[in-house]
N, C-alpha and C. Protein backbone atom coordinates (compact mmCIF):
# COMPACT_ATOMS: atom_id res chain seq x y z
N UNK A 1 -0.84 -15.64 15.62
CA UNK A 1 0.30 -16.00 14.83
C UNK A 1 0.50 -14.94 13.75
N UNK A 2 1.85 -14.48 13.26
CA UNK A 2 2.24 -13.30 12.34
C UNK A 2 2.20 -14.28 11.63
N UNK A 3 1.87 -13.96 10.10
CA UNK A 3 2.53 -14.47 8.69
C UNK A 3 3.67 -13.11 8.32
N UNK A 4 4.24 -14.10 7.48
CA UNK A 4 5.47 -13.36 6.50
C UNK A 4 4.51 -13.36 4.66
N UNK A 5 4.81 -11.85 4.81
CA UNK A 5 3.80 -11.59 3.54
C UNK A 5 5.24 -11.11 2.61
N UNK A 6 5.35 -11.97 1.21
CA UNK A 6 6.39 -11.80 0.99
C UNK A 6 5.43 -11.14 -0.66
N UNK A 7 6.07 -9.82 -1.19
CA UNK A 7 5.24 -9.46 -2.63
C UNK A 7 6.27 -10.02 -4.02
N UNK A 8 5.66 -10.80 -4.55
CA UNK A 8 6.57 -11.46 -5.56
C UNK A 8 6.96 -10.68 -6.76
N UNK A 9 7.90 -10.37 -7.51
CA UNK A 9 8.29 -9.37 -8.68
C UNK A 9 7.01 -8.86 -9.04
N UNK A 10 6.96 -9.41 -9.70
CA UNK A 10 6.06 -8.93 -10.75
C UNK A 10 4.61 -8.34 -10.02
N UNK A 11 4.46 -8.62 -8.77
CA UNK A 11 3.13 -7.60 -8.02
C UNK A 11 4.28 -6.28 -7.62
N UNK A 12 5.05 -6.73 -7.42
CA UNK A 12 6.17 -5.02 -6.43
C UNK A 12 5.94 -4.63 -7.69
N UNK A 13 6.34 -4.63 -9.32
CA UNK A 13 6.65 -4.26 -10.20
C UNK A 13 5.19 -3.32 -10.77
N UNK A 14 3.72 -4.33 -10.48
CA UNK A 14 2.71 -3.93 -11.20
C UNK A 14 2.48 -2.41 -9.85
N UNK A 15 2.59 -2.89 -8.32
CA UNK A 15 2.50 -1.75 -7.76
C UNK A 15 2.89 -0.30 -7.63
N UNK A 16 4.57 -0.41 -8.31
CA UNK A 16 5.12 0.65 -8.16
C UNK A 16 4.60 1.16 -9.40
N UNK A 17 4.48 0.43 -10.71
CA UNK A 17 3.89 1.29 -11.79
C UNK A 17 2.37 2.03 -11.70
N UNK A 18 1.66 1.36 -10.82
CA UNK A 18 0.60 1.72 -9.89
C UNK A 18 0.44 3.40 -9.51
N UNK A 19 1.56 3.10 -8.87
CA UNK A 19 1.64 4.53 -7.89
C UNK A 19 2.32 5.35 -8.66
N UNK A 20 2.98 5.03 -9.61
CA UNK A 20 3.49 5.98 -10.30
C UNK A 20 2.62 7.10 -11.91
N UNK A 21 2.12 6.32 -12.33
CA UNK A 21 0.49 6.39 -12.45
C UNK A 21 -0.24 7.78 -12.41
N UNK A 22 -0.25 7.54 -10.48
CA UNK A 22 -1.52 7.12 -9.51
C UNK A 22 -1.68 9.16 -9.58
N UNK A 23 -3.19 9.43 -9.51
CA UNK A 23 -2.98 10.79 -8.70
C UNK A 23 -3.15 10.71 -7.35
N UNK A 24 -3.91 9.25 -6.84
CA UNK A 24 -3.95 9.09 -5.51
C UNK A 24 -2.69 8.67 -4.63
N UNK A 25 -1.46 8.76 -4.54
CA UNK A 25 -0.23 8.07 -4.51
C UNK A 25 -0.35 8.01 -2.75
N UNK A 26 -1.19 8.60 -2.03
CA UNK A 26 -1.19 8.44 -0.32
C UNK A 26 -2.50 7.84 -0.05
N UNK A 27 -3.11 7.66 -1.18
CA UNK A 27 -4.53 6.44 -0.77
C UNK A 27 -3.79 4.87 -1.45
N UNK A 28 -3.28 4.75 -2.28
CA UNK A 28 -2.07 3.62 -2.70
C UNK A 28 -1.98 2.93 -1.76
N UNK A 29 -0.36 4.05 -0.94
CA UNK A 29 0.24 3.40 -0.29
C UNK A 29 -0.50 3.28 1.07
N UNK A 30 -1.67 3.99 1.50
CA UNK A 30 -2.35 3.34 2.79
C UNK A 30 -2.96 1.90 2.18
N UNK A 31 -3.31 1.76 1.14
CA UNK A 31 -4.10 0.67 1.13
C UNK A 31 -3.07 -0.16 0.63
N UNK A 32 -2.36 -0.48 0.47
CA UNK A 32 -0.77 -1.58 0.31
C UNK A 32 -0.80 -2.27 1.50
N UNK A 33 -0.62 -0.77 2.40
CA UNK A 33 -0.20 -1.00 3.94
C UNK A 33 -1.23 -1.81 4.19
N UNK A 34 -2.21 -1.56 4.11
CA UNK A 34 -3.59 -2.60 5.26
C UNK A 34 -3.70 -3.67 4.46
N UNK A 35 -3.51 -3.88 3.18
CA UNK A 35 -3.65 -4.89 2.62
C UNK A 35 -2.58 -6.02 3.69
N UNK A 36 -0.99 -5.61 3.34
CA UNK A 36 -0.19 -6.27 4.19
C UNK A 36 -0.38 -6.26 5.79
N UNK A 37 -0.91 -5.77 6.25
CA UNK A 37 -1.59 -5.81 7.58
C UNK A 37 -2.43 -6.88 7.66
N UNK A 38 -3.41 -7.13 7.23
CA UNK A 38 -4.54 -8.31 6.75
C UNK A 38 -3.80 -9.54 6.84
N UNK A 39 -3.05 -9.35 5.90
CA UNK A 39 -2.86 -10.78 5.63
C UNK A 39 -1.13 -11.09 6.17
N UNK A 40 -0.90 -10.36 7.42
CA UNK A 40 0.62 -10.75 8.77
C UNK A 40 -0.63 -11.55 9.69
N UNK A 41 -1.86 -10.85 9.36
CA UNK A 41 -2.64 -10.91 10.50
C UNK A 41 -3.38 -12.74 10.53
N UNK A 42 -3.88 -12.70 9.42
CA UNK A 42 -4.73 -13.93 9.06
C UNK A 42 -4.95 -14.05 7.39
N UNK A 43 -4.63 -14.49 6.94
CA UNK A 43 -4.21 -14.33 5.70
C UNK A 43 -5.55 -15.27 4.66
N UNK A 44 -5.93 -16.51 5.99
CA UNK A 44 -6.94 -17.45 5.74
C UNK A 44 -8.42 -16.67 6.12
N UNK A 45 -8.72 -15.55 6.39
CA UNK A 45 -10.09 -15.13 6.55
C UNK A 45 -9.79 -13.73 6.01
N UNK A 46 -8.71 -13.61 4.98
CA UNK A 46 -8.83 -12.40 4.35
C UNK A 46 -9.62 -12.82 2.71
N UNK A 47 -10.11 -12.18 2.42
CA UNK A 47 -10.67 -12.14 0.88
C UNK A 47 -11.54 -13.18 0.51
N UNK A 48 -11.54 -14.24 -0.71
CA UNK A 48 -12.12 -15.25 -0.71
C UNK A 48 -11.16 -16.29 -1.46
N UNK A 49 -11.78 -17.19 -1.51
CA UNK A 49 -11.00 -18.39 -2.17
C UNK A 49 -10.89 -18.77 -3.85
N UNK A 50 -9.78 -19.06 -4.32
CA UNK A 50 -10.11 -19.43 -6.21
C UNK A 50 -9.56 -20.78 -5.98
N UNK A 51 -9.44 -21.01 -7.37
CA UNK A 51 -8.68 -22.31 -7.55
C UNK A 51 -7.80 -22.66 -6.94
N UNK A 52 -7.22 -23.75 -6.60
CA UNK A 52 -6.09 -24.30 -5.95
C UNK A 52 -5.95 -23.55 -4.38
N UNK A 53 -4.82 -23.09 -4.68
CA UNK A 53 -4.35 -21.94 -3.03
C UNK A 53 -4.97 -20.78 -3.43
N UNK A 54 -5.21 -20.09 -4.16
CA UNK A 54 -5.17 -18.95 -4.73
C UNK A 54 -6.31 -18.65 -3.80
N UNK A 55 -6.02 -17.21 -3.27
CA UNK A 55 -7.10 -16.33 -2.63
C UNK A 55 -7.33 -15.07 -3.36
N UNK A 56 -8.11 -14.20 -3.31
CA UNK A 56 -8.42 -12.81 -3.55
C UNK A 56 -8.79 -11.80 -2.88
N UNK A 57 -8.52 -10.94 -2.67
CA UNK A 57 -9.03 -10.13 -1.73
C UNK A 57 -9.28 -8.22 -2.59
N UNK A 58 -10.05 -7.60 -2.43
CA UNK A 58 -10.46 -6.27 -2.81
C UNK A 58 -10.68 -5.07 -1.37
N UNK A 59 -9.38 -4.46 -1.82
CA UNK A 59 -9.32 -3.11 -0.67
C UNK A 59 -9.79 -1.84 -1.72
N UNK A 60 -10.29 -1.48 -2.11
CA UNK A 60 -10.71 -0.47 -3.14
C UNK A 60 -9.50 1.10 -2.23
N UNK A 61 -8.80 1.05 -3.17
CA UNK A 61 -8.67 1.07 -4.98
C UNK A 61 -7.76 0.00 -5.09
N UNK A 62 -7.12 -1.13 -4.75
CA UNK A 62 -6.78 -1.76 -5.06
C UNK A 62 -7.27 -3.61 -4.46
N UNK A 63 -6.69 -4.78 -5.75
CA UNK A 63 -7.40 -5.82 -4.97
C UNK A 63 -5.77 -6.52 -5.58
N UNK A 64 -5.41 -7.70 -4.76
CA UNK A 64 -4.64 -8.67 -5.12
C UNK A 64 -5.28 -10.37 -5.00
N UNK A 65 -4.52 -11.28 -5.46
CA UNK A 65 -4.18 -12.75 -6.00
C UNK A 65 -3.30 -12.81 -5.01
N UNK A 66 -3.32 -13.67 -3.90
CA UNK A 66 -2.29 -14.05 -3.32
C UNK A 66 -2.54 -15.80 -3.21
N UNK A 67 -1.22 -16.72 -2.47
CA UNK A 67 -1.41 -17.58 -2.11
C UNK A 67 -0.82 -18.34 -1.03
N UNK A 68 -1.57 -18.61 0.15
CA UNK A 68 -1.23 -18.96 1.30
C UNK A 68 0.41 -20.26 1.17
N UNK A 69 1.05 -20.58 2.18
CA UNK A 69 1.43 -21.68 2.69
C UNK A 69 1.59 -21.82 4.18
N UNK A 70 0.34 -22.31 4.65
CA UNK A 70 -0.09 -22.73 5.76
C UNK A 70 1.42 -23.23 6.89
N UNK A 71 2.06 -24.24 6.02
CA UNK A 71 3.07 -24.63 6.79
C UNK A 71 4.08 -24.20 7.52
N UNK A 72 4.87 -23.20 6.49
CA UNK A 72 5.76 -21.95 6.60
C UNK A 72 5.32 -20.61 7.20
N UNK A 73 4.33 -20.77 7.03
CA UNK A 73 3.71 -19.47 7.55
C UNK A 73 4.26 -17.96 6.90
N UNK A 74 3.62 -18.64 5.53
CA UNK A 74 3.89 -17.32 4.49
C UNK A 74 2.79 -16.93 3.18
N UNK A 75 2.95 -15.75 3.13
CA UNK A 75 2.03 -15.29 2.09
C UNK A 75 2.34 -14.98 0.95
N UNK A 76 2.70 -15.36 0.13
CA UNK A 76 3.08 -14.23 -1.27
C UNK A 76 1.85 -14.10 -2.57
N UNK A 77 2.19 -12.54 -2.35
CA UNK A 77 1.32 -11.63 -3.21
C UNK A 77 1.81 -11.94 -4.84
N UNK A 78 0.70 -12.49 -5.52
CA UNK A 78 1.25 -12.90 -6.61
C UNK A 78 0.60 -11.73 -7.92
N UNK A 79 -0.28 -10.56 -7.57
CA UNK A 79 -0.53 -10.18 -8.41
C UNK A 79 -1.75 -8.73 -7.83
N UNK A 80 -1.27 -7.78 -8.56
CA UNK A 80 -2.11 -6.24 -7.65
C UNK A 80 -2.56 -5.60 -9.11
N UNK A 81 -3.77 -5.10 -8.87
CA UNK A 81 -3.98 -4.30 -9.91
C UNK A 81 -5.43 -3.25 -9.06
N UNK A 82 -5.44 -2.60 -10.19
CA UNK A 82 -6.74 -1.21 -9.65
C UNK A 82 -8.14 -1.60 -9.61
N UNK A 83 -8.96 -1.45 -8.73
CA UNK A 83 -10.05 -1.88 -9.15
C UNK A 83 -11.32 -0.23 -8.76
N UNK A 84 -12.44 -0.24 -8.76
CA UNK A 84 -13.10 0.80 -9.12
C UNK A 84 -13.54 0.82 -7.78
């Protein structure tokens, strides 16, 4: 089954300031890409679990906050930032 990985403002917003930033700007956007790859793919055995829906997941150099809806069969990325 595909999910629809939808990135909500304010993660498109923290990403592009990201890359803009970034000196890595083609390690970024590969790891955006597989991030959204992951989670079209299976979105429920990507990362780990927080409170409520909330999942997490870490692609170094970057990790996001997302949160499933199982029903719809959608993902939205609620939050991206850099990690080490």
């Amino acid at each position: 089954m595909k999910w629809t990985v939808l990135w909500k403002p304010d993660a498109e917003s923290d990403l592009a300031a990201l890359w803009v930033d970034a000196d890595d700007k083609a390690d970024l956007t590969a790891t955006s890409n597989r991030i959204d790859v992951l989670l079209r793919k299976d979105p429920l055995k990507t990362g780990e679990s927080r409170a409520d829906d909330d999942r997490i997941h870490f692609e170094p150099p970057l990790a996001v906050l997302f949160t499933v809806d199982a029903q719809d069969c959608k993902v939205f990325v609620e939050r991206v930032w850099r990690v080490s």
